[in-house]
C-alpha atoms as a PDB file:
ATOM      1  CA  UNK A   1     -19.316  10.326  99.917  1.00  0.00           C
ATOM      2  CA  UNK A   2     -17.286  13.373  99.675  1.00  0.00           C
ATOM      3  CA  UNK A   3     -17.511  16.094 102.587  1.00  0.00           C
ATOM      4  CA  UNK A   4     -19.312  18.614 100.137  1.00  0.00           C
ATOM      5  CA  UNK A   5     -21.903  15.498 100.005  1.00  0.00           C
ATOM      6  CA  UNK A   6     -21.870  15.000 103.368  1.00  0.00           C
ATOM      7  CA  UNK A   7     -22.134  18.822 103.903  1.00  0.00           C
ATOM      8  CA  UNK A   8     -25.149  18.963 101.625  1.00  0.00           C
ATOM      9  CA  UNK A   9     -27.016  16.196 103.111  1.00  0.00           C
ATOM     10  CA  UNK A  10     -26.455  18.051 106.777  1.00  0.00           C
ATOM     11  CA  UNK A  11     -27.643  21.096 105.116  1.00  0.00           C
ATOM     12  CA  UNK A  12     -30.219  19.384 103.762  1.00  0.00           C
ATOM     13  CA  UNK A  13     -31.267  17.646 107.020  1.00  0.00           C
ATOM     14  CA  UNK A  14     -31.429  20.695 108.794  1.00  0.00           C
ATOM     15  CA  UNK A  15     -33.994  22.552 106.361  1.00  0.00           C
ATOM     16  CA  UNK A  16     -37.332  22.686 108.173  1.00  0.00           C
ATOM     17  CA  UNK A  17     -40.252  21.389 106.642  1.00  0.00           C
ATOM     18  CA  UNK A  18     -42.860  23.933 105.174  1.00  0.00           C
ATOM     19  CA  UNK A  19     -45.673  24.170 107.095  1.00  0.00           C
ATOM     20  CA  UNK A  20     -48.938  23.200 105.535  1.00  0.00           C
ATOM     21  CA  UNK A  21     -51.280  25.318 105.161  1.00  0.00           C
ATOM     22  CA  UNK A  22     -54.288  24.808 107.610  1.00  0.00           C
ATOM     23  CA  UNK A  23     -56.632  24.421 104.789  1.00  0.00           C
ATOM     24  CA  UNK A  24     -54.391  20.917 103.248  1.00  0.00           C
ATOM     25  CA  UNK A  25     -54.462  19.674 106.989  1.00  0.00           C
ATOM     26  CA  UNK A  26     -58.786  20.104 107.326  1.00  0.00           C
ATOM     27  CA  UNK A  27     -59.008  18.568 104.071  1.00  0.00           C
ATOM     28  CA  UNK A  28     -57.056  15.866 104.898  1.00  0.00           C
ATOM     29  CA  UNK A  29     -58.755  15.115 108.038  1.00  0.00           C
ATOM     30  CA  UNK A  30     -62.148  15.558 105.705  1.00  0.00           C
ATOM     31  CA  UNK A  31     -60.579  12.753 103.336  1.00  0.00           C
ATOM     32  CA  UNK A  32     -60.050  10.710 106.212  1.00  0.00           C
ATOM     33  CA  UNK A  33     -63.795  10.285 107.110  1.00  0.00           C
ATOM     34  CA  UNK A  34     -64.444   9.043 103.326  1.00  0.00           C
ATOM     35  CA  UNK A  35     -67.982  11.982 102.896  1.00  0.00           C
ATOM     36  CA  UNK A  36     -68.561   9.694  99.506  1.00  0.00           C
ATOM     37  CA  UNK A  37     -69.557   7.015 101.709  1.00  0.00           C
ATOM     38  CA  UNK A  38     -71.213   9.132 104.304  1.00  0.00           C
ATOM     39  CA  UNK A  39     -73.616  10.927 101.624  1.00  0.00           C
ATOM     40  CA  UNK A  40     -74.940   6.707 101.056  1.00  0.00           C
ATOM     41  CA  UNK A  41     -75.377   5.934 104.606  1.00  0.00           C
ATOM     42  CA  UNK A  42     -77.363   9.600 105.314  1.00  0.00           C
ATOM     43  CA  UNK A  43     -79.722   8.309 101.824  1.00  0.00           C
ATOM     44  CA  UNK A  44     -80.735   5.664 103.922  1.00  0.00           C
ATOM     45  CA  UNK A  45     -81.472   7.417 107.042  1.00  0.00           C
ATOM     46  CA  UNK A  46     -83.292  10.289 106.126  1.00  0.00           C
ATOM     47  CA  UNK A  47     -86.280   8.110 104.315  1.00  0.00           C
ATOM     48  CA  UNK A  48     -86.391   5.857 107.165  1.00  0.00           C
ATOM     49  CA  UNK A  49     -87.640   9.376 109.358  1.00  0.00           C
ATOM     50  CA  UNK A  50     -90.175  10.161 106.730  1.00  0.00           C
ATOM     51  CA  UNK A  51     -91.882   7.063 106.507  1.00  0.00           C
ATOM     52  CA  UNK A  52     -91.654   6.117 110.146  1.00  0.00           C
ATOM     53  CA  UNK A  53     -93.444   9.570 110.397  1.00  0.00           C
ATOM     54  CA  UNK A  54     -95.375   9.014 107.961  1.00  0.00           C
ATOM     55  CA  UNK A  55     -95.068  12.317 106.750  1.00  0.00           C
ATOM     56  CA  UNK A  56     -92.502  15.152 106.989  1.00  0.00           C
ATOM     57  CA  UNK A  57     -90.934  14.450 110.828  1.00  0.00           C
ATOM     58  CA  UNK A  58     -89.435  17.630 112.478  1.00  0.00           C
ATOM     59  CA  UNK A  59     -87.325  19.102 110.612  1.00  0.00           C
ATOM     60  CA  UNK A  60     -84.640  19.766 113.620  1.00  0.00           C
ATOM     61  CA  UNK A  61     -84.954  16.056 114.559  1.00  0.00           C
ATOM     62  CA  UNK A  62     -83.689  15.236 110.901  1.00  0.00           C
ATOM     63  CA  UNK A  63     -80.982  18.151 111.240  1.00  0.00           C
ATOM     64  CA  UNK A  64     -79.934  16.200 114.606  1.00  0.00           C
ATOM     65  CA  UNK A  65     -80.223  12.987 113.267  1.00  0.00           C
ATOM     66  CA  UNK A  66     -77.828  13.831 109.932  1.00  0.00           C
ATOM     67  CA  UNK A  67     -75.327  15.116 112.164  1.00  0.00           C
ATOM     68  CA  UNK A  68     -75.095  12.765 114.892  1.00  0.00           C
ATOM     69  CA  UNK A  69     -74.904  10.353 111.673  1.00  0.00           C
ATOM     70  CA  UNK A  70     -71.837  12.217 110.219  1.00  0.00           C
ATOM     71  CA  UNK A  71     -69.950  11.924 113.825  1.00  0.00           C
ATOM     72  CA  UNK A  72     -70.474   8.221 114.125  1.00  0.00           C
ATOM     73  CA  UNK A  73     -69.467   7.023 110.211  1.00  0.00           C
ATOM     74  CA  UNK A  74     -67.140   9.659 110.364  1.00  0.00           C
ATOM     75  CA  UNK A  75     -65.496   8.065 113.241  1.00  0.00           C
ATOM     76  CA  UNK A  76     -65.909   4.653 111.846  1.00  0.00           C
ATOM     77  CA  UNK A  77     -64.396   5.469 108.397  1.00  0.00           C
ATOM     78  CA  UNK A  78     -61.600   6.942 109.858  1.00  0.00           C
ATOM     79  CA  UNK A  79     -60.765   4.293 112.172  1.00  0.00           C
ATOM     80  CA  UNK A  80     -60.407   2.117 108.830  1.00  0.00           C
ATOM     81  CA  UNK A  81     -58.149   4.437 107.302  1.00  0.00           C
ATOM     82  CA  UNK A  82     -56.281   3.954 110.714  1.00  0.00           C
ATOM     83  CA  UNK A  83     -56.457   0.057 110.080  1.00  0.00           C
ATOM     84  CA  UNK A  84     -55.855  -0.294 106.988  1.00  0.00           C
ATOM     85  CA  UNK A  85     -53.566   2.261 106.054  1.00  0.00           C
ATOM     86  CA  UNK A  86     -51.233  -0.823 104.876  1.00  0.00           C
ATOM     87  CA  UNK A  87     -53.523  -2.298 102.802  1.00  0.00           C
ATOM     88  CA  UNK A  88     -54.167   1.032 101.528  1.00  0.00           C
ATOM     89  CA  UNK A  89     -50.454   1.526 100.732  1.00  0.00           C
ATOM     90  CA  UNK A  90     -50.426  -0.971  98.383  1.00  0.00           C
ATOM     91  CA  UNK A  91     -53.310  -0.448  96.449  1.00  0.00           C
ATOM     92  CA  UNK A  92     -53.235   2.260  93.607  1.00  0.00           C
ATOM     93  CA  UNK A  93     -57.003   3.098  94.342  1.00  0.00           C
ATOM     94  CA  UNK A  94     -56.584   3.950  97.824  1.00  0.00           C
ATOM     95  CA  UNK A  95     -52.722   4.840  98.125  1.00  0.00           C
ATOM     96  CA  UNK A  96     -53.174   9.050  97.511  1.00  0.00           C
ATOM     97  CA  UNK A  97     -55.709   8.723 100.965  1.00  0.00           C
ATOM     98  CA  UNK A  98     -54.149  10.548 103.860  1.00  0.00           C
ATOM     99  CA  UNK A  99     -52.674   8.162 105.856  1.00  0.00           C
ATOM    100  CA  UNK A 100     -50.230   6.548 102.775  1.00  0.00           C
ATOM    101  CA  UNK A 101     -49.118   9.802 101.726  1.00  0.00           C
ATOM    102  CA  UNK A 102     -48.620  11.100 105.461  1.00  0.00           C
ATOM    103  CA  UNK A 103     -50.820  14.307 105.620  1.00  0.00           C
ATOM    104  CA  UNK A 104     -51.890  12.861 108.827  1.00  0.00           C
ATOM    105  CA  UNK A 105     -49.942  10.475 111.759  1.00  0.00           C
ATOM    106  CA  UNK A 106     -52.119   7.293 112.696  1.00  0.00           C
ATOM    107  CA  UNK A 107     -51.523   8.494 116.066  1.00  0.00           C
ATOM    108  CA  UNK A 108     -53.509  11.855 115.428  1.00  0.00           C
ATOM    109  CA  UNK A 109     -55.578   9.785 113.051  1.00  0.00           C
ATOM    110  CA  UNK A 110     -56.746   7.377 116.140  1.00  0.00           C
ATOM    111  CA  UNK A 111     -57.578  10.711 118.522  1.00  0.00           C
ATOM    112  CA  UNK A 112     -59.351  12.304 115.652  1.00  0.00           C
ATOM    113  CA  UNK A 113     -61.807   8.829 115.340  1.00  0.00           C
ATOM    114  CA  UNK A 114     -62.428   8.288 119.112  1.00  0.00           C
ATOM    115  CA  UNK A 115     -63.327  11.348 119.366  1.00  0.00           C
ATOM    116  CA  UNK A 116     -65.777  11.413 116.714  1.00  0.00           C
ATOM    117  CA  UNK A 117     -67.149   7.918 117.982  1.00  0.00           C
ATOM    118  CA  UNK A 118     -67.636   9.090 121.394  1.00  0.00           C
ATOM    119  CA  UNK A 119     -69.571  12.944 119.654  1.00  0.00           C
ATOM    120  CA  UNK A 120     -71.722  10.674 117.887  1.00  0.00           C
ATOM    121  CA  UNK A 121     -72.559   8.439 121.379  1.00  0.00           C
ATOM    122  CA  UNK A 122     -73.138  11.692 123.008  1.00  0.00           C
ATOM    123  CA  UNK A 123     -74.563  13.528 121.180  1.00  0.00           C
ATOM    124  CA  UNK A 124     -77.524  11.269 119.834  1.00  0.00           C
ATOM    125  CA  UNK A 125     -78.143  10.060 123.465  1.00  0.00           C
ATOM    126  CA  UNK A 126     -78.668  13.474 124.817  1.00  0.00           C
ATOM    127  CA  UNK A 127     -80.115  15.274 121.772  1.00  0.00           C
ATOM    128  CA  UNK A 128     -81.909  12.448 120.065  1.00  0.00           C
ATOM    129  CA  UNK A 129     -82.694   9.079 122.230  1.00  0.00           C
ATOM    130  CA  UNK A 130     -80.136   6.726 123.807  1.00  0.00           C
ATOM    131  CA  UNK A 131     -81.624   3.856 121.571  1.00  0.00           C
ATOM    132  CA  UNK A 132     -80.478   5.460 118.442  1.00  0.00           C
ATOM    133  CA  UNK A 133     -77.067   6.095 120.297  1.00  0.00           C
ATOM    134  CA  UNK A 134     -76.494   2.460 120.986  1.00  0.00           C
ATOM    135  CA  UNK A 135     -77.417   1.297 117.462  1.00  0.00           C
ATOM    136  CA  UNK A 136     -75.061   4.443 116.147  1.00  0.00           C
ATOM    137  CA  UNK A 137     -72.552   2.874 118.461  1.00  0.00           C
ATOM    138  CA  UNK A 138     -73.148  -0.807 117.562  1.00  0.00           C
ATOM    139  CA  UNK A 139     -72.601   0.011 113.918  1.00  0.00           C
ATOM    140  CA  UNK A 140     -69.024   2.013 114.303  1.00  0.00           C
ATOM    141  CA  UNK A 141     -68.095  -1.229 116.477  1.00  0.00           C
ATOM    142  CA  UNK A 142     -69.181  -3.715 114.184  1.00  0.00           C
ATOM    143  CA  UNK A 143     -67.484  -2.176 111.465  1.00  0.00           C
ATOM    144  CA  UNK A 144     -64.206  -1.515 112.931  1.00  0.00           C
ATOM    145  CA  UNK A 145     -63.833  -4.435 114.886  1.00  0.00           C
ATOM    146  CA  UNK A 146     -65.666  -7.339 113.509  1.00  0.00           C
ATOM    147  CA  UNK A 147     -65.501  -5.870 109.897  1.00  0.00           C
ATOM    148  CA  UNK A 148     -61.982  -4.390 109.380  1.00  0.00           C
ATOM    149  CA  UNK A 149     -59.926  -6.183 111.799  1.00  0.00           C
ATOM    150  CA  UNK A 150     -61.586  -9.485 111.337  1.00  0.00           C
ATOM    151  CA  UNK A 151     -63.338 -10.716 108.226  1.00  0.00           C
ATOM    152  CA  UNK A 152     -61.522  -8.097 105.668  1.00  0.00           C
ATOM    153  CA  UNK A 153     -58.366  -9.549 105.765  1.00  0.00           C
ATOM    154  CA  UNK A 154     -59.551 -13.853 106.528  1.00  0.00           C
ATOM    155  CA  UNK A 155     -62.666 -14.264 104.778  1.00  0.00           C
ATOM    156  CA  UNK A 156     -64.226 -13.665 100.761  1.00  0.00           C
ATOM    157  CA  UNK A 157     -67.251 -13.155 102.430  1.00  0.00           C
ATOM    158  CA  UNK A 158     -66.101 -10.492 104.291  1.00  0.00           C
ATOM    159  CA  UNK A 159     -68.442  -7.946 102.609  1.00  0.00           C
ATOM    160  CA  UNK A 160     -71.400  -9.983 103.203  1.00  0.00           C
ATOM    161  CA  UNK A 161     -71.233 -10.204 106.999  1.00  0.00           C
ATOM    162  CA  UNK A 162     -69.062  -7.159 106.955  1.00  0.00           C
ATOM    163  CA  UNK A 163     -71.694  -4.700 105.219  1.00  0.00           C
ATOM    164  CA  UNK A 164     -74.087  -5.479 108.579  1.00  0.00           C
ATOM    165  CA  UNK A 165     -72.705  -2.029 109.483  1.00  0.00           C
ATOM    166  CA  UNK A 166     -73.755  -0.534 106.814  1.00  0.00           C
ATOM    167  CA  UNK A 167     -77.239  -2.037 107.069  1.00  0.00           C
ATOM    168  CA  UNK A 168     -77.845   0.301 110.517  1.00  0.00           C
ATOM    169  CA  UNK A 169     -78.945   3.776 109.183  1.00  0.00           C
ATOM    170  CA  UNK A 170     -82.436   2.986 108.700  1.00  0.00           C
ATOM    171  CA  UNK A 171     -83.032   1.630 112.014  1.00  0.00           C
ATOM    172  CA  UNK A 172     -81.204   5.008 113.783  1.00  0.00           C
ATOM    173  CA  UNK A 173     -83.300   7.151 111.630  1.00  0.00           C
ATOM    174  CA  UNK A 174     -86.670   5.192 112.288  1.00  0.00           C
ATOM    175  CA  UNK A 175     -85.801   5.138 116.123  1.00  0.00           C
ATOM    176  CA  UNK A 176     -84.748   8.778 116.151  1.00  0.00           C
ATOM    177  CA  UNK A 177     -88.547   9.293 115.086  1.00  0.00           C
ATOM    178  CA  UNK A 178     -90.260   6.597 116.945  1.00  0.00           C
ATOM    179  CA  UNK A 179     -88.546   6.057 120.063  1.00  0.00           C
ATOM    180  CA  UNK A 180     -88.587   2.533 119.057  1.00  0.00           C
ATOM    181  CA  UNK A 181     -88.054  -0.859 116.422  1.00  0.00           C
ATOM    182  CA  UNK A 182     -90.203  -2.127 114.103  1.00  0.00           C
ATOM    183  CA  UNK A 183     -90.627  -4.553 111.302  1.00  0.00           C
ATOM    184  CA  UNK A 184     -90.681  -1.898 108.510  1.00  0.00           C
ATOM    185  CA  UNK A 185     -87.087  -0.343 109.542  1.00  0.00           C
ATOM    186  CA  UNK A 186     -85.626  -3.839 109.551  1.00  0.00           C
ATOM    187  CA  UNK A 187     -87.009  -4.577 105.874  1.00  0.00           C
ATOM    188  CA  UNK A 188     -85.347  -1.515 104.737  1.00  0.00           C
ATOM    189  CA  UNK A 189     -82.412  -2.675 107.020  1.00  0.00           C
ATOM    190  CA  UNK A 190     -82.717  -6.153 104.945  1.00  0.00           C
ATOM    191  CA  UNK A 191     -82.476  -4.354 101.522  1.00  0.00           C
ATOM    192  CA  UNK A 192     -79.063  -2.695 102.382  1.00  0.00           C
ATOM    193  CA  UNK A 193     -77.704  -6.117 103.247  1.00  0.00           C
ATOM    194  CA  UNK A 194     -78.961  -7.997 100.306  1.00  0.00           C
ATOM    195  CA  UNK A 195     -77.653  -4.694  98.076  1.00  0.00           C
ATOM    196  CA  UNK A 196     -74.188  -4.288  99.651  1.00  0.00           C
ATOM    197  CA  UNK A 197     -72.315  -7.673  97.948  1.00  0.00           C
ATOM    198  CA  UNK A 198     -73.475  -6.812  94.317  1.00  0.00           C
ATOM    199  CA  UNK A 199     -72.939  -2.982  94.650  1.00  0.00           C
ATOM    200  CA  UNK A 200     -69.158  -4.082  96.390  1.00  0.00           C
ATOM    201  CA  UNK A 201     -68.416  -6.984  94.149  1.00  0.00           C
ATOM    202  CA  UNK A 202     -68.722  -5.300  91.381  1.00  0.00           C
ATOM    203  CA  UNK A 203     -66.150  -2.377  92.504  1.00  0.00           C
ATOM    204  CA  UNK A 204     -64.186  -5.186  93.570  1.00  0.00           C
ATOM    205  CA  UNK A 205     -63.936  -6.995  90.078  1.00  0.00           C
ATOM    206  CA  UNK A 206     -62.617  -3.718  88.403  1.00  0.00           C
ATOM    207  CA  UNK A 207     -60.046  -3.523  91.009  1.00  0.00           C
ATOM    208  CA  UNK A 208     -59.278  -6.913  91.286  1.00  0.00           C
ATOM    209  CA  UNK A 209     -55.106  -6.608  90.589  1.00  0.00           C
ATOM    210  CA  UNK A 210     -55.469  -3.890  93.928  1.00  0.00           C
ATOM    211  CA  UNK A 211     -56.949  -6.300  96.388  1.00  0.00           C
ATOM    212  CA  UNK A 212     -54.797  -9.097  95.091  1.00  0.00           C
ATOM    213  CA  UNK A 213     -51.694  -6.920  95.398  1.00  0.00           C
ATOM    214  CA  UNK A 214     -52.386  -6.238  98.779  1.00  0.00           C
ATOM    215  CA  UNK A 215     -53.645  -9.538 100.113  1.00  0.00           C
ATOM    216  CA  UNK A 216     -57.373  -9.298 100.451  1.00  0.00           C
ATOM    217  CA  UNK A 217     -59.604 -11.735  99.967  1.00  0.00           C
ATOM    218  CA  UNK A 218     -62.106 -10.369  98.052  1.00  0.00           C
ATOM    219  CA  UNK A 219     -64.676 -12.189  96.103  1.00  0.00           C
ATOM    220  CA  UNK A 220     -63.225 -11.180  92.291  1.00  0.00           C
ATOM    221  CA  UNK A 221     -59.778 -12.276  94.068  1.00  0.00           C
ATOM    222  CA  UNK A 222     -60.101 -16.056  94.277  1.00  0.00           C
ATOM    223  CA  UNK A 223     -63.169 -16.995  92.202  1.00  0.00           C
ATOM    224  CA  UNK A 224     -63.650 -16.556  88.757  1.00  0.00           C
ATOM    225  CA  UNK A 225     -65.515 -13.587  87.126  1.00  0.00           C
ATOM    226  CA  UNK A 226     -68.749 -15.820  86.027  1.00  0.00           C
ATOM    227  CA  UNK A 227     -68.752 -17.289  89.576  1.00  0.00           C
ATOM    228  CA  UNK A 228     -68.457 -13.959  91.283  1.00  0.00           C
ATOM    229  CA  UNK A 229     -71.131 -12.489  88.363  1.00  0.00           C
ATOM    230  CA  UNK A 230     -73.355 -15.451  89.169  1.00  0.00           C
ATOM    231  CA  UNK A 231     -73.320 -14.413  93.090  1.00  0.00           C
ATOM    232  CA  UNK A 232     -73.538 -10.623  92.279  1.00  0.00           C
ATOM    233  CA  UNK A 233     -77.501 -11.656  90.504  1.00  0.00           C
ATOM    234  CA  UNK A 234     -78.544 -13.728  93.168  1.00  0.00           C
ATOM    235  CA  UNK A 235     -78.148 -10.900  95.624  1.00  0.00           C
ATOM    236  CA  UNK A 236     -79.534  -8.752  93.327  1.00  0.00           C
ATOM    237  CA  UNK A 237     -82.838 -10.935  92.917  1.00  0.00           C
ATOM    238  CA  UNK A 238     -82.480 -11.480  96.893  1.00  0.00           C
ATOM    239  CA  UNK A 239     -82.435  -7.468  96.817  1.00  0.00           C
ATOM    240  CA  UNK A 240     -85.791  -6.797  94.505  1.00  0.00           C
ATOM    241  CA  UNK A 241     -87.851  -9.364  96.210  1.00  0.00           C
ATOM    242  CA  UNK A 242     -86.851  -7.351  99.950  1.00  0.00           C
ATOM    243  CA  UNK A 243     -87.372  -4.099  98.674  1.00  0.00           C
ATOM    244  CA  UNK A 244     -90.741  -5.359  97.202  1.00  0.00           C
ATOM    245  CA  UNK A 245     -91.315  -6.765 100.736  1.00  0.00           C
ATOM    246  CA  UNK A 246     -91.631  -3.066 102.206  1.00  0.00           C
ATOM    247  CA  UNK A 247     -94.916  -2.447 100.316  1.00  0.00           C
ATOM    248  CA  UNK A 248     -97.356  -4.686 102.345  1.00  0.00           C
ATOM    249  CA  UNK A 249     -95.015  -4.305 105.787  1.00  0.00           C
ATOM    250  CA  UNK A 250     -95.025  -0.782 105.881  1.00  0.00           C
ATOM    251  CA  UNK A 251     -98.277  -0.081 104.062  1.00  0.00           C
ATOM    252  CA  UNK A 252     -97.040   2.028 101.625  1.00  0.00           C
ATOM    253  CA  UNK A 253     -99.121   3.592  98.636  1.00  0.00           C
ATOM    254  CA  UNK A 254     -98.533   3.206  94.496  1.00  0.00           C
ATOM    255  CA  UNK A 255     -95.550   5.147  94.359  1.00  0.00           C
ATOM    256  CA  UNK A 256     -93.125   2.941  96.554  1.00  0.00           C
ATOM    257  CA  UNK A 257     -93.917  -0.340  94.496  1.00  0.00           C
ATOM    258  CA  UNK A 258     -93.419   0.914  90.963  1.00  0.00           C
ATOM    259  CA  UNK A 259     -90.191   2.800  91.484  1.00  0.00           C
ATOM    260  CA  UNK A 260     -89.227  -0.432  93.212  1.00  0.00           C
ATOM    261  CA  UNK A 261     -90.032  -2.545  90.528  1.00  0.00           C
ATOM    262  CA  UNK A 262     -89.040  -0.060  88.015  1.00  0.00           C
ATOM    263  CA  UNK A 263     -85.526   0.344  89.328  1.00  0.00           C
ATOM    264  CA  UNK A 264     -84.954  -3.629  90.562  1.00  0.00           C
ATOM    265  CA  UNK A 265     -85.752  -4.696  86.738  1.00  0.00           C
ATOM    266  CA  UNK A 266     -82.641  -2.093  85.952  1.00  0.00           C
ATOM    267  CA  UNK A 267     -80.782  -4.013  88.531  1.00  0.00           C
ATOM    268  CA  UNK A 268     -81.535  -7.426  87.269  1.00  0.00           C
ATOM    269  CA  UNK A 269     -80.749  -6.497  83.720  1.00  0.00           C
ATOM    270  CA  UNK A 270     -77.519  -4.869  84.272  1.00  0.00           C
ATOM    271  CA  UNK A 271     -76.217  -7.809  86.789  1.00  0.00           C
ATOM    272  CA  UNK A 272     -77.574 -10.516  84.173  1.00  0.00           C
ATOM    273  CA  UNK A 273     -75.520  -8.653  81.227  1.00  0.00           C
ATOM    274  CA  UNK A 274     -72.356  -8.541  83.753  1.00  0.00           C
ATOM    275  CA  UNK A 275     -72.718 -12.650  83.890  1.00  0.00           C
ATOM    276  CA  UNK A 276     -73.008 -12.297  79.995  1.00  0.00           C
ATOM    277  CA  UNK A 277     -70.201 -10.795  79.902  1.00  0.00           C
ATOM    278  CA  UNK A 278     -68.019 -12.941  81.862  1.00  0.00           C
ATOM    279  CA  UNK A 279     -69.354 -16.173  80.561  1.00  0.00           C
ATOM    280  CA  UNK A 280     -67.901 -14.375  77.271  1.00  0.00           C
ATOM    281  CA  UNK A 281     -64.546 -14.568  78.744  1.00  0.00           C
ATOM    282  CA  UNK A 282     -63.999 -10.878  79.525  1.00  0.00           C
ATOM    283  CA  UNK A 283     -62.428 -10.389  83.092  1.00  0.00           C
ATOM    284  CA  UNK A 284     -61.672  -7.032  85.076  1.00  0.00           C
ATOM    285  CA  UNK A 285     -62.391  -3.764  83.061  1.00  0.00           C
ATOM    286  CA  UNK A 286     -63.676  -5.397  80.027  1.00  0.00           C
ATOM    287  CA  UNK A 287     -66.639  -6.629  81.708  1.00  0.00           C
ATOM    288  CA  UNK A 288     -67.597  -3.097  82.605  1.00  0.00           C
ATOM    289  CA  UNK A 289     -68.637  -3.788  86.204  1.00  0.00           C
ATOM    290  CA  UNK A 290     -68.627  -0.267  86.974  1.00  0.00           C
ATOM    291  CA  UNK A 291     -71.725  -0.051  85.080  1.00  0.00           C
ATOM    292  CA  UNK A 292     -73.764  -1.943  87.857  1.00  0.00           C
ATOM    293  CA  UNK A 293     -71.665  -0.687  90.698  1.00  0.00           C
ATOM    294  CA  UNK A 294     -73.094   3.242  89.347  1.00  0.00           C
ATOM    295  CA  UNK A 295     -76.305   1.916  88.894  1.00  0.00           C
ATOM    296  CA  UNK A 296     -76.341   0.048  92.394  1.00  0.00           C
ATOM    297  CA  UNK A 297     -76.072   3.665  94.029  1.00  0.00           C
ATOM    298  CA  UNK A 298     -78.806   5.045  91.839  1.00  0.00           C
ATOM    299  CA  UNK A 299     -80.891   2.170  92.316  1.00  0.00           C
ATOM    300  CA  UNK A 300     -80.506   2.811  96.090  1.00  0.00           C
ATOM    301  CA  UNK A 301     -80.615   6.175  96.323  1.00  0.00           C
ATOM    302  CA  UNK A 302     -84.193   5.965  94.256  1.00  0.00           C
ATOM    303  CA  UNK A 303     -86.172   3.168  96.114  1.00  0.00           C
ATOM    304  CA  UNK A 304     -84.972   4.911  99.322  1.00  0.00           C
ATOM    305  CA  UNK A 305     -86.075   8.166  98.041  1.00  0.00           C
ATOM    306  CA  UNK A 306     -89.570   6.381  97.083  1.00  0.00           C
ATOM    307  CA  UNK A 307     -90.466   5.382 100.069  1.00  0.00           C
ATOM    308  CA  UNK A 308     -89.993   9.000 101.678  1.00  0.00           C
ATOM    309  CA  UNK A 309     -92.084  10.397  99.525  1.00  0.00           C
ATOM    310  CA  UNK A 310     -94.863   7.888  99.199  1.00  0.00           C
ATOM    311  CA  UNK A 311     -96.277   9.563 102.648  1.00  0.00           C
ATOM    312  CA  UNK A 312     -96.596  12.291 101.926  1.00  0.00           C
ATOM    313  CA  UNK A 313     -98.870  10.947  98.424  1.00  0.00           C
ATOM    314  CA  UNK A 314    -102.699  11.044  98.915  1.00  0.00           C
ATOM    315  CA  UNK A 315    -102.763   7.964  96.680  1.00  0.00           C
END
């Protein structure tokens, strides 16, 4: 290296970095608690108030609720990024996420997440009930440390066990009405769980070369597509005949049970043409999982939806 080089690279060296301008830092600390999956857990949580009220519940409560919500996945989500930030280095779907591109330090990352976790705690217990802050808390812990740093990286079944976490919602919003469990929340609870391995499976199997490249076990990653297509319709049966469960548990009128059937025979016919498909011999894109992984949020959102508004029915 000549001393111009050597000149330059001091010179370069020396140039400070440009700040960032305060809205790029925000957003990245937005990114960080994923809002995409936020908006699905609040879907859940918001119908579980209305028909544990059996009506429209206070409107304030729900406001609460939402936001106490947003503070505890927030804090969870972010403590993944935190986690996984390797994993997410290697994999083209997650690599532009704040952490791999270093818009945020893991260090700041980690405050920004406990601090969330314990707003969430707080903030249902003394504004809500402290039952609904334990199960907010149960979830986040559960997710980060039986989920993220256990089964994610060891297991194939990691989503099935794994999505638990995700399974909580309903029972915070039913107890933030109620003051207490039921059977109904937990059937609604039960329909998450059955829902979560198709609807993750399925994103799984289009990004199958991602999770191989970075070493996770995934379903789509060690068992062949008809196998994992097989598994993907028996937890979508599993899921129809739960949500059809809610009908007699929670007493619900005409509405619930037809969008429920309505929307699971949707479900059962796009999982059974996935299977078609991969019997054919297609494997990743070509089998078009994507199609049931959209519909699986649609199909949740709806049933969910259903049941708030059967209440408020006369018939």
């Amino acid at each position: 290296m000549t001393s111009i080089d050597v000149a330059k690279s001091a010179g370069d060296a020396e140039q400070p970095t440009p700040p960032r301008r305060l809205r790029d830092v925000l957003g990245a600390y937005f990114a960080l608690t994923k809002p995409r999956i936020i908006e699905l857990l609040l879907v859940t949580t918001v119908p579980a108030m209305f028909l544990a009220d059996r009506g429209v519940p206070n409107l304030l409560l729900v406001l609460g609720t939402l936001i106490g919500g947003v503070f505890a996945a927030g804090s969870a989500n972010v403590f993944n990024c935190v986690l996984d930030r390797d994993i997410d280095e290697r994999m083209r779907r997650t690599r532009r996420r704040p952490l791999p591109r270093h818009a945020v330090s893991w260090h700041k990352a980690t405050v920004f997440a406990a601090v969330l976790g314990v707003l969430s705690v707080l903030w249902f217990g003394l504004l809500i009930n402290w039952l609904s802050a334990f199960l907010a808390l149960a979830a986040n812990a559960f997710y980060v440390l039986i989920y993220t740093m256990i089964l994610k990286r060891h297991t194939s079944q990691n989503i099935v066990w794994g999505g638990i976490a995700g399974c909580f919602p309903p029972l915070i919003g039913w107890t933030a009405v109620t003051g207490q469990l039921a059977l109904a929340p937990f059937v609604l609870f039960a329909i998450v769980f059955f829902w979560t391995p198709p609807h993750t499976w399925a994103l799984a199997m289009r990004y199958r070369e991602d999770y191989a490249a970075a070493d996770v076990p995934m379903l789509p990653v060690i068992m062949a597509p008809a196998g994992v297509a097989k598994r993907i319709l028996i937890y979508s049966v599993l899921t129809v005949v739960t949500s059809m469960l809610l009908w007699p548990v929670a007493g619900t009128g005409l509405l619930y049970p037809i969008v429920a059937g309505l929307c699971g025979m949707a479900l059962l016919v796009e999982s059974v043409q996935l299977l078609r498909r991969a019997r054919a011999g297609l494997s990743d894109a070509l089998m078009k999982p994507m199609r049931l992984f959209h519909w699986s949020n649609s199909y949740l959102a709806l049933i969910f939806v259903a049941a708030a508004v059967d209440p408020l029915l006369p018939f």
